[in-house]
Protein backbone atom coordinates (compact mmCIF):
# COMPACT_ATOMS: atom_id res chain seq x y z
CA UNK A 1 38.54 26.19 12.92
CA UNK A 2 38.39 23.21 10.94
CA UNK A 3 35.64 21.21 10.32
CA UNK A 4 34.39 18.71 13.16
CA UNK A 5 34.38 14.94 12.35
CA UNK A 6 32.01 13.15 13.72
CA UNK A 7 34.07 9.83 14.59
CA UNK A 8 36.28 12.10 16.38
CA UNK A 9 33.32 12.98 18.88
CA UNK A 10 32.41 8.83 18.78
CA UNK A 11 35.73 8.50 20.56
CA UNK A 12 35.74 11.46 22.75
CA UNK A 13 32.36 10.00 23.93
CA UNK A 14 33.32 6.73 24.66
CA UNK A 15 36.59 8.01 26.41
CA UNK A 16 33.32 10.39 28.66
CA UNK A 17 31.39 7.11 28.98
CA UNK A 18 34.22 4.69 30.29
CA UNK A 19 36.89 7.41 32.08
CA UNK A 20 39.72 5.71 30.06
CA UNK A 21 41.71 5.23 26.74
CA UNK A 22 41.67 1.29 27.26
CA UNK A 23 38.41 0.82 28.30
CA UNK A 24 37.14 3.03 25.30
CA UNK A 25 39.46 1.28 23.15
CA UNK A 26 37.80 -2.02 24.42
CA UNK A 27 34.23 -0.23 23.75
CA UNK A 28 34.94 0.79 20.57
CA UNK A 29 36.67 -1.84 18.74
CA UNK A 30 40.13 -0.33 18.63
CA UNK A 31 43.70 -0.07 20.27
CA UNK A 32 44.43 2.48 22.90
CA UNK A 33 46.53 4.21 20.49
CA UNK A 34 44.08 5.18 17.62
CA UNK A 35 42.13 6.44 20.70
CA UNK A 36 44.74 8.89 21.60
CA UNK A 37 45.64 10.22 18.39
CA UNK A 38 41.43 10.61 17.66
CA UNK A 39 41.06 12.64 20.89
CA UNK A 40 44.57 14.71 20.34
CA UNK A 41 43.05 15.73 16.37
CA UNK A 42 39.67 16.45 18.19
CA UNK A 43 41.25 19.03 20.79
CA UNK A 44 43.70 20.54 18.23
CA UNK A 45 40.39 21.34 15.80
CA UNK A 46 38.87 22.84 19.00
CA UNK A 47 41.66 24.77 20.60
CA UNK A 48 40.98 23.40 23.97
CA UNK A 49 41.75 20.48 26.32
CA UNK A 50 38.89 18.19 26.62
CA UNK A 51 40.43 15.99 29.79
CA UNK A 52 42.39 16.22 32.63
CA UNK A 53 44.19 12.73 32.74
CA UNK A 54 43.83 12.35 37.23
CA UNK A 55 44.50 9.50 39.29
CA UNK A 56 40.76 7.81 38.79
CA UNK A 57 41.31 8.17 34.89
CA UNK A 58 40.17 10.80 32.42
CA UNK A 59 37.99 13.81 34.06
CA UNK A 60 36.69 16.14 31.48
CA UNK A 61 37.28 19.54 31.17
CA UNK A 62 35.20 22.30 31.69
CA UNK A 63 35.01 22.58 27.38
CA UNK A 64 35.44 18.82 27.41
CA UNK A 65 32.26 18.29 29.48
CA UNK A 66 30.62 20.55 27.23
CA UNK A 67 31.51 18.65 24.21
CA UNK A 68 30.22 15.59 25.33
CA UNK A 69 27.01 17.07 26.47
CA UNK A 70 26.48 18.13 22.70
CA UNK A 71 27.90 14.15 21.46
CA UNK A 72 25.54 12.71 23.54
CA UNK A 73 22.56 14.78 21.90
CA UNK A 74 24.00 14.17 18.66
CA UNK A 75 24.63 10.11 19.46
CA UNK A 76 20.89 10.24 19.96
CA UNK A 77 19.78 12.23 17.13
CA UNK A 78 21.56 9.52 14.90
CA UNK A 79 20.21 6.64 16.47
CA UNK A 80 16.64 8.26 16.34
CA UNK A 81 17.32 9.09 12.55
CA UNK A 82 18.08 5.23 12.06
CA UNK A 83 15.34 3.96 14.09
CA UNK A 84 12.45 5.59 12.29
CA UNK A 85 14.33 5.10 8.84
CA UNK A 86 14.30 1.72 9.68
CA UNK A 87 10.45 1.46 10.79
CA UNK A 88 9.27 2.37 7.31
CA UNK A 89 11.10 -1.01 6.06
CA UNK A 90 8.47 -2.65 4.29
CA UNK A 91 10.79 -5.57 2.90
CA UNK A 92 10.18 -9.07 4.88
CA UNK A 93 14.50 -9.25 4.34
CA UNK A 94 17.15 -8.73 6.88
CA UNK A 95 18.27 -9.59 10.21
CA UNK A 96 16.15 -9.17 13.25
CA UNK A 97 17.85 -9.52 16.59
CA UNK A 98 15.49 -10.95 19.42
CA UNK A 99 16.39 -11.03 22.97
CA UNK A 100 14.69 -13.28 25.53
CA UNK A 101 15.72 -15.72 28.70
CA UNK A 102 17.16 -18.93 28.59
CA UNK A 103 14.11 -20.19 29.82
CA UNK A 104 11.55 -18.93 27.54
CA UNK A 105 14.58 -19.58 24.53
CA UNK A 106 14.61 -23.16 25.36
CA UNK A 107 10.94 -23.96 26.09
CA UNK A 108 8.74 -21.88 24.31
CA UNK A 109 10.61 -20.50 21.10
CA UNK A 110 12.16 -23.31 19.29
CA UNK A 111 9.13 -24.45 17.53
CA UNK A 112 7.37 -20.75 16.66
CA UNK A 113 11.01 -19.95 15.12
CA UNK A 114 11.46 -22.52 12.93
CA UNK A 115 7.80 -22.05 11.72
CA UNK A 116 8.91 -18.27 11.05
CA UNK A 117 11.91 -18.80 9.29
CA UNK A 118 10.32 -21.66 7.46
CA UNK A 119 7.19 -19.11 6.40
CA UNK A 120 10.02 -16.39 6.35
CA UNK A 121 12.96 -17.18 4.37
CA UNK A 122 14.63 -13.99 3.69
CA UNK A 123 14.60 -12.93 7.83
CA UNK A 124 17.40 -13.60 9.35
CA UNK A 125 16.52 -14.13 13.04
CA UNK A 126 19.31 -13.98 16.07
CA UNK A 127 18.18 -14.88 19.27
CA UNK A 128 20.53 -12.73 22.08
CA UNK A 129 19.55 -15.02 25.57
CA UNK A 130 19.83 -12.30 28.10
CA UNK A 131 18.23 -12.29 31.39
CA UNK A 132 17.45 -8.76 31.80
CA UNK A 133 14.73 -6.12 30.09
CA UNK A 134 17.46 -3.94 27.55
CA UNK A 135 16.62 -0.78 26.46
CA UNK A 136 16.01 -1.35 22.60
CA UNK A 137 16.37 2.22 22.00
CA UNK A 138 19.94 2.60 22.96
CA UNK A 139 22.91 0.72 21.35
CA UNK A 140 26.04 -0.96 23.47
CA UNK A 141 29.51 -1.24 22.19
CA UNK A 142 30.47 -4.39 19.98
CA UNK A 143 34.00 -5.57 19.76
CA UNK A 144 33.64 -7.28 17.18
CA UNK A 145 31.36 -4.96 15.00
CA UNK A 146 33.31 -1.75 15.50
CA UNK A 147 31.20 1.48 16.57
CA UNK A 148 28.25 0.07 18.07
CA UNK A 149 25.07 -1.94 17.32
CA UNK A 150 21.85 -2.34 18.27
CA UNK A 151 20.75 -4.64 21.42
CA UNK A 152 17.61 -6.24 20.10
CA UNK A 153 14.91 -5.23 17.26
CA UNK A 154 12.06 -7.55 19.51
CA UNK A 155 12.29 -8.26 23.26
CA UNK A 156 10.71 -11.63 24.83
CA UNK A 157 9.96 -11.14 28.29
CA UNK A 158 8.75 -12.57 31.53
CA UNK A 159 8.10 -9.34 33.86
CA UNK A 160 5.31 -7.91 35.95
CA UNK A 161 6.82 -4.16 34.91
CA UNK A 162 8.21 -3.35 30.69
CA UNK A 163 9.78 0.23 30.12
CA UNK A 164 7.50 2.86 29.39
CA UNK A 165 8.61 3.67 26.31
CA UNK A 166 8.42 0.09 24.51
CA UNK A 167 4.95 -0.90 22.90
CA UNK A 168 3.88 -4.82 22.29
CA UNK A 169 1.68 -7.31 23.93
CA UNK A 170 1.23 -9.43 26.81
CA UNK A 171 0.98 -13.13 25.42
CA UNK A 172 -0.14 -14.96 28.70
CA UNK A 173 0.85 -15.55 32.13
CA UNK A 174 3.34 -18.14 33.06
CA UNK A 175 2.43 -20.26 36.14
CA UNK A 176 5.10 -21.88 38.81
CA UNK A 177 4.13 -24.71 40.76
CA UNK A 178 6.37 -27.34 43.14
CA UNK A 179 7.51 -30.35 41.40
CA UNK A 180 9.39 -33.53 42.68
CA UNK A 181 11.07 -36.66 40.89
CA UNK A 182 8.43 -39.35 39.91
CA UNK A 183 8.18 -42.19 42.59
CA UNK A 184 11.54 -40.25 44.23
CA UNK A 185 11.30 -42.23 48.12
CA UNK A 186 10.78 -39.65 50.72
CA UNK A 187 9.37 -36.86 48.45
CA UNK A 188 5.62 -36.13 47.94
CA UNK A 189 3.67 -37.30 44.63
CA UNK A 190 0.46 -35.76 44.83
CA UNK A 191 -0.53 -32.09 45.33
CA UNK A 192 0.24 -30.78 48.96
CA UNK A 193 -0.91 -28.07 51.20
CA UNK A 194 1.76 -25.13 50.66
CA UNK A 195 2.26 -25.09 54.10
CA UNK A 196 3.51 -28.74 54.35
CA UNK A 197 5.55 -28.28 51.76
CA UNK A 198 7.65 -25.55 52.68
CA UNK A 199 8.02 -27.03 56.43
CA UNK A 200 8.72 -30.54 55.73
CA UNK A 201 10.41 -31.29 52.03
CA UNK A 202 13.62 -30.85 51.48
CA UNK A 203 13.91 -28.23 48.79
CA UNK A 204 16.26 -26.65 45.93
CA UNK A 205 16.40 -23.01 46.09
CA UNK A 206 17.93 -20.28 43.72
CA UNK A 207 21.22 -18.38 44.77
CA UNK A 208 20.93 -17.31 47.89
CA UNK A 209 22.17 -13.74 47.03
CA UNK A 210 20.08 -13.66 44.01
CA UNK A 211 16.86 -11.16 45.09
CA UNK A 212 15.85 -9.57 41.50
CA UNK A 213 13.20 -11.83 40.45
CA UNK A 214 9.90 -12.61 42.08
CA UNK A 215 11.00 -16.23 42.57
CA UNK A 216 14.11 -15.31 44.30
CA UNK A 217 12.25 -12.78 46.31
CA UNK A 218 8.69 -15.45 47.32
CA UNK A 219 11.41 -17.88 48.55
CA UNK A 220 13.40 -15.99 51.15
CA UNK A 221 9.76 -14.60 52.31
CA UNK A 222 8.46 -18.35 52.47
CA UNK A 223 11.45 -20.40 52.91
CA UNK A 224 13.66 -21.39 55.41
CA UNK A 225 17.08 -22.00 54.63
CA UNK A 226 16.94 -25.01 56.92
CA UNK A 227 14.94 -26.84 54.22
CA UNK A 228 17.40 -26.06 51.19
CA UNK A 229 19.40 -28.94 50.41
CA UNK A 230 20.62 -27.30 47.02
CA UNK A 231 20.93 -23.60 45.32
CA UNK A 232 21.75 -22.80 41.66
CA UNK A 233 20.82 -20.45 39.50
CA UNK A 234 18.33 -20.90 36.65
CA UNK A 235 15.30 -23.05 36.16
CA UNK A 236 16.95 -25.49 33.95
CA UNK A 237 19.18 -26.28 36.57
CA UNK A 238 16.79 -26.64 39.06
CA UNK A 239 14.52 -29.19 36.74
CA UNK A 240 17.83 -31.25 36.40
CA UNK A 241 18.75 -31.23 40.20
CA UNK A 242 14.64 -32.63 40.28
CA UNK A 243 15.42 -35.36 38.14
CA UNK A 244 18.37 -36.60 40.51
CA UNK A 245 15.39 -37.28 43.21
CA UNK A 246 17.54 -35.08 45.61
CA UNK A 247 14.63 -32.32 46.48
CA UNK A 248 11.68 -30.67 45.73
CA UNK A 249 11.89 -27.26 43.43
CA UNK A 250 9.74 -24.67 41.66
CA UNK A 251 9.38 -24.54 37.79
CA UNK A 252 7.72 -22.93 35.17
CA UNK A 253 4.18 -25.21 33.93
CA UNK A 254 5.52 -24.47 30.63
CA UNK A 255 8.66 -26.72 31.64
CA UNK A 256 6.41 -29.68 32.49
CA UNK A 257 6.24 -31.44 29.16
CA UNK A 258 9.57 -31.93 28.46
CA UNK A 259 10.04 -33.53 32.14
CA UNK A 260 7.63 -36.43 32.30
CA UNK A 261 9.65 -37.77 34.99
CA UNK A 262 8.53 -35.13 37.32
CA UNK A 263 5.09 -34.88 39.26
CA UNK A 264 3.38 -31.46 40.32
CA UNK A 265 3.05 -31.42 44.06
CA UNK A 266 1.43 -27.86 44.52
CA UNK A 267 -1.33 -26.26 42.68
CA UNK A 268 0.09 -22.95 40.85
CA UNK A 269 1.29 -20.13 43.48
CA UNK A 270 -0.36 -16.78 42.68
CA UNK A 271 2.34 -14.96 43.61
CA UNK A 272 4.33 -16.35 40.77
CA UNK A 273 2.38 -16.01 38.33
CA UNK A 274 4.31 -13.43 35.97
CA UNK A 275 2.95 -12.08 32.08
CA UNK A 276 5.08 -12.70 29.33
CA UNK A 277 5.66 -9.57 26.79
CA UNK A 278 6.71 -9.52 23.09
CA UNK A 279 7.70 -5.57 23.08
CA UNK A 280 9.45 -3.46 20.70
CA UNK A 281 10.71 -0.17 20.32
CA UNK A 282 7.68 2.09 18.80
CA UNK A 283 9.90 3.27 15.96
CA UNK A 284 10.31 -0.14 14.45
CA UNK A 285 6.63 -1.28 15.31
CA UNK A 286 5.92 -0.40 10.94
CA UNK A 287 8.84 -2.27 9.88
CA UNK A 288 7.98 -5.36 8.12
CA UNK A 289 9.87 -7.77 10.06
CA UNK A 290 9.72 -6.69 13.15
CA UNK A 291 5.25 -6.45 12.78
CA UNK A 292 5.34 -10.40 10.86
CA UNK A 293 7.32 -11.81 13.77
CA UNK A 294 5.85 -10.20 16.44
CA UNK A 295 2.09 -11.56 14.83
CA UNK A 296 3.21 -15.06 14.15
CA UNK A 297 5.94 -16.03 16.70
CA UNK A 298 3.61 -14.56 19.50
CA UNK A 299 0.50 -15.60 18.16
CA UNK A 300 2.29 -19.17 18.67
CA UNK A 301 3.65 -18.75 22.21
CA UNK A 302 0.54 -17.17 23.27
CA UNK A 303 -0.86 -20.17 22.23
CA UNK A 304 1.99 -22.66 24.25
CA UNK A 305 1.31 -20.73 27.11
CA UNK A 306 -2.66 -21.12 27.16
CA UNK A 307 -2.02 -24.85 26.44
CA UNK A 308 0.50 -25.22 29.28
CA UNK A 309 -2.03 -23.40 31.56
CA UNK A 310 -4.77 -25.80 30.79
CA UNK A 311 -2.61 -28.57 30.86
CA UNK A 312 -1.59 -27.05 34.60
């Protein structure tokens, strides 16, 4: 038998992973086409069919699903090999991908990043603004990059729960409280009972589908959707429906000082009060870059958060 090619298993993987030629063609970069002749070379090396092309797409084989089985170990293996090579980087050089919220992207980061690339001239930093947790151990298809590529090198995140198998640092809590338009006629300016609050303003209120976060989830508990005059879906939406004078809304304290026009009208909720982690995958924890930017860009939002706490 001749000898396997790795790239051949790549694409008999990502046909596995997606149950199609397209979609693994989409996945990996390629046309349909180079996809097909990859997986025909692959099964005339082995001597056996790897899928059975059915009505729902491509179900492997018996010998296919054993062949991916092995891939997958072997996808791993690679990316493992790659992590911990990387980790004993020890040049402050190269690109370091960091993915965070919009929220935390617009608010807290601008300022500690250009203070790292000014101090750190031969990083490259990209900032990925993605809502959820990724897995920084695992890599995702990119179009536009060919086989795959890493999500993120350092993860910025606001979340009560971080995978197990990330290490970092919490940097602070961030605190929510009610705000309202300055002066706004028919809205409160000065700090309310909860209670009042939540039964007589008129309010705007986040998707009403949306149930992940623990914003989403305090206001169905709390409020009723007789009171919601408004629903989007972010907190920078929500501070610009404020401005309008329209209704009363929850934001971050960390959001306060760029919205002078707005008043607090509730002291901070416990409930939302929610850490924010700087984590990283514990392979790349030695690598230069990744250990300077995780001391000086969180040193500096730790210390945004503490003053936007005090400044409550």
């Amino acid at each position: 038998m001749a000898e396997l090619d790795w790239s051949d298993l790549r694409y008999a993987l990502a046909v596995g992973n997606t149950g199609g030629l397209a979609a693994a063609a989409r996945q990996l970069g390629v046309n349909h086409t180079t996809v097909l002749r990859r997986l025909d070379a692959l099964e005339a090396r082995l001597g056996a069919r790897l899928f059975e092309r059915a009505r729902h797409g491509y179900q492997p084989t018996e010998a296919g699903a054993l062949v991916l089985d092995q891939a997958r170990r072997m996808a791993d293996q690679a990316e493992e090999i790659e992590r911990r090579v990387a980790g004993r980087d020890r040049e402050l050089t190269g690109l370091l991908r960091v993915t965070t919220a919009f929220v935390v992207m617009e608010h807290l980061l601008p300022q500690p990043l250009a203070d790292f690339a000014r101090a750190f001239p031969g990083i490259e930093v990209e900032v990925v603004e993605n809502a959820f947790l990724v897995d920084l151990s695992r890599r995702h298809a990119d179009e536009s990059a060919g086989w795959s590529r890493r999500e993120a090198d350092v993860a910025l995140r606001l979340s009560r729960q971080v995978a197990d198998h990330l290490v970092g640092r919490p940097l602070g809590d961030t605190h929510c409280r009610v705000y309202a338009r300055r002066d706004a006629p028919g809205l409160p300016q000065s700090v309310q009972p909860m209670a009042n609050l939540l039964r007589d303003a008129p309010w705007v209120a986040f998707e009403r589908d949306s149930q992940a976060r623990v914003y989403d989830q305090w206001m169905r508990k709390h409020l009723a959707p007789a009171q919601v005059r408004l629903r989007v879906d972010i907190f920078n939406a929500v501070a610009a429906v404020l401005r309008t004078g329209l209704a009363v809304g929850i934001l971050p304290t960390f959001m306060a000082s760029r919205h002078p026009e707005l008043v607090a009208v509730s002291d901070p909720i416990p409930e939302l009060s929610v850490p924010v982690w700087m984590l990283t995958h514990p392979d790349l924890r030695q690598t230069a870059r990744v250990r300077a930017f995780m001391q000086h860009v969180g040193d500096a939002v730790a210390a945004r958060l503490a003053q936007a706490e005090g400044a409550g």
